[in-house]
N, C-alpha and C. Protein backbone atom coordinates (compact mmCIF):
# COMPACT_ATOMS: atom_id res chain seq x y z
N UNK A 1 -43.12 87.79 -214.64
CA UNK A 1 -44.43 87.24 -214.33
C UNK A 1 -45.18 88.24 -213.46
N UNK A 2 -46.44 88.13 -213.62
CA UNK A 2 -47.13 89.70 -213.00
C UNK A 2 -47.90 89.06 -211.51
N UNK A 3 -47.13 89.62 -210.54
CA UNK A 3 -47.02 89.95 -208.81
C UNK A 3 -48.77 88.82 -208.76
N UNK A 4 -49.44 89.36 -209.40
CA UNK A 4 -50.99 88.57 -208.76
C UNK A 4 -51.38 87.03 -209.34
N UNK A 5 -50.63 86.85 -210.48
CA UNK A 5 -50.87 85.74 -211.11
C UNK A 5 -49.34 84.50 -209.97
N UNK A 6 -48.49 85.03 -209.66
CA UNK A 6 -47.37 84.63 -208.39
C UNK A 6 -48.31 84.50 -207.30
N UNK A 7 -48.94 85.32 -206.73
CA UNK A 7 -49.39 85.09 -205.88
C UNK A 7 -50.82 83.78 -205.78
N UNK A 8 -50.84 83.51 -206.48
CA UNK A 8 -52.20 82.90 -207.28
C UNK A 8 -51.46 81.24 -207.15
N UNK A 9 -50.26 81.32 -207.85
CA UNK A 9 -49.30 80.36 -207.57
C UNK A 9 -48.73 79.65 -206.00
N UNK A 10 -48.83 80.83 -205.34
CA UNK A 10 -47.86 80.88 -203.96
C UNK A 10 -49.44 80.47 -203.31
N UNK A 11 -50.19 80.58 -203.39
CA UNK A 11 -51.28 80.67 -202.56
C UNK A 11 -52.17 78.60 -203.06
N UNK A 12 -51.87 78.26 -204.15
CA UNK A 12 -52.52 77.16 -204.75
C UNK A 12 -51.45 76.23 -204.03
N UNK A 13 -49.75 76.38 -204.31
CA UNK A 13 -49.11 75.58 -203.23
C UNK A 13 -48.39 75.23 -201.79
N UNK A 14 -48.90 76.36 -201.20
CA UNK A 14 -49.35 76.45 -199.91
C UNK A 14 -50.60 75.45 -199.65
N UNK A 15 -51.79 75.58 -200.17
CA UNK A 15 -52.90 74.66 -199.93
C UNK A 15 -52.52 73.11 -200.25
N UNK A 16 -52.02 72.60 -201.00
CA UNK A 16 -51.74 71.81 -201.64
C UNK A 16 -50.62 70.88 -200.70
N UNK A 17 -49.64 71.61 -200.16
CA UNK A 17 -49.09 71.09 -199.04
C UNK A 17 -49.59 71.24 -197.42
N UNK A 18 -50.89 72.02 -197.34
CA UNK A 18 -51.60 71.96 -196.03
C UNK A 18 -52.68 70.17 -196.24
N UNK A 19 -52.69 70.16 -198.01
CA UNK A 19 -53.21 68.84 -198.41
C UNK A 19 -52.57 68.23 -198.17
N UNK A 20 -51.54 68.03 -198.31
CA UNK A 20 -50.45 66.79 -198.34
C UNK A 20 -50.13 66.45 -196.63
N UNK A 21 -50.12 67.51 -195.75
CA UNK A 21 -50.02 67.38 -194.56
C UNK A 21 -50.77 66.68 -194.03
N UNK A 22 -52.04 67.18 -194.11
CA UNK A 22 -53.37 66.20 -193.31
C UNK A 22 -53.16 64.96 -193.98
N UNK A 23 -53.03 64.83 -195.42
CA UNK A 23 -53.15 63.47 -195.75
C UNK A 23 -52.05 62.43 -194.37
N UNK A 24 -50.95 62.95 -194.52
CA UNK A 24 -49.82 61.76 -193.74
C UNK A 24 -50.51 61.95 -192.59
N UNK A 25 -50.99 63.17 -191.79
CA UNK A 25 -51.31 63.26 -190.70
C UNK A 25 -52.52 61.79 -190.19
N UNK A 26 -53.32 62.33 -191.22
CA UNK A 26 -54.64 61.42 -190.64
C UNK A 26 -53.98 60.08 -191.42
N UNK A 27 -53.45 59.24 -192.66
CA UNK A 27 -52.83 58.38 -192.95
C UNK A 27 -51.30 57.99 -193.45
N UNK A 28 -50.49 58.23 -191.82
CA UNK A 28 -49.17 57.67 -192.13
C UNK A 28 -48.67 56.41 -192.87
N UNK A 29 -49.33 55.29 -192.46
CA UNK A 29 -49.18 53.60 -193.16
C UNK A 29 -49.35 54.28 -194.72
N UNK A 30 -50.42 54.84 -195.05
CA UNK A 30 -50.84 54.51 -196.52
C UNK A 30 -49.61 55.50 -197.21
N UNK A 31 -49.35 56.73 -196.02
CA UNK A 31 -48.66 58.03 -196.65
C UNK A 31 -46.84 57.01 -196.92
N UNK A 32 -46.70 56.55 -196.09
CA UNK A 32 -45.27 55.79 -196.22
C UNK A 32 -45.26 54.89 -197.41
N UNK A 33 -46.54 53.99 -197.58
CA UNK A 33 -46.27 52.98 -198.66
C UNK A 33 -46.80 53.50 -200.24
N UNK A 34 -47.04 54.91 -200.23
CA UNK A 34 -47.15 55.63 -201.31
C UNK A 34 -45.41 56.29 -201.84
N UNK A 35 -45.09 56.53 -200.48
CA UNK A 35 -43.85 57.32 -200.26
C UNK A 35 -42.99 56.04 -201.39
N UNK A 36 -43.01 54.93 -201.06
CA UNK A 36 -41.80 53.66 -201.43
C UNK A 36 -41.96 53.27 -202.53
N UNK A 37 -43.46 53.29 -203.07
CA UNK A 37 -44.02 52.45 -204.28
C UNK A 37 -43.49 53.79 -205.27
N UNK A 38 -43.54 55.37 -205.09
CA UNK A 38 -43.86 56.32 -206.12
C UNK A 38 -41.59 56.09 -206.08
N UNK A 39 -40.74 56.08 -205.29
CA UNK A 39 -39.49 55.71 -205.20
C UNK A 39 -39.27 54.94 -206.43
N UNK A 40 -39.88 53.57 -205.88
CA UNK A 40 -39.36 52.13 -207.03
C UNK A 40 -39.68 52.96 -208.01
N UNK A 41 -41.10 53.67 -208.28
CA UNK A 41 -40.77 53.72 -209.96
C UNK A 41 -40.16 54.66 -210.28
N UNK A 42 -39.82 55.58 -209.65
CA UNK A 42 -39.50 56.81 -210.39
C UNK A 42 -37.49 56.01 -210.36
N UNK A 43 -37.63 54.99 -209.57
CA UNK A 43 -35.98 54.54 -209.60
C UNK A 43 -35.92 53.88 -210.51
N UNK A 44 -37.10 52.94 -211.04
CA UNK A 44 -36.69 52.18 -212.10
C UNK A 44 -37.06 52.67 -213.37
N UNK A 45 -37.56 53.84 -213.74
CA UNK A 45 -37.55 55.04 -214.49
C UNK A 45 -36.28 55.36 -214.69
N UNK A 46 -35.68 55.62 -213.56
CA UNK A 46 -34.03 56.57 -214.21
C UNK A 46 -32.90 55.60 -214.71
N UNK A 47 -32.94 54.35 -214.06
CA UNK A 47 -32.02 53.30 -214.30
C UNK A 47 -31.88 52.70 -215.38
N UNK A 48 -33.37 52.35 -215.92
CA UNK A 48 -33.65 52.16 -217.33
C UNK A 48 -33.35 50.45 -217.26
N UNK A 49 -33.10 49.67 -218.22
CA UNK A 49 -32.60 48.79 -218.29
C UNK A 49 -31.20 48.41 -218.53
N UNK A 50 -30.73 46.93 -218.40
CA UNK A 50 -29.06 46.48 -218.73
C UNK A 50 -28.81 46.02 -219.68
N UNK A 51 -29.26 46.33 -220.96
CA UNK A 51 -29.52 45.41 -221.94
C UNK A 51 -28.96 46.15 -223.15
């Protein structure tokens, strides 16, 4: 992969987690009950059903 198109990469998720930071920063409550709800599904995604 060519060094500037990486860096292009390295540089979009860096920002992206300076996003994600402020978000919990300025909203922990909402950042936690995003945190639990995106859990359940991605848990009841892998588990599938018993049937």
């Amino acid at each position: 992969m060519d060094t500037t198109r990486w860096n292009q990469i390295t540089a979009r998720a860096q920002q992206l987690m300076g996003r994600a930071r402020r978000f919990v920063h300025d909203r922990p409550l909402q950042a936690i009950a995003l945190t639990i709800g995106v859990g359940f599904v991605v848990g009841k995604t892998l588990v599938g059903r018993d049937n």
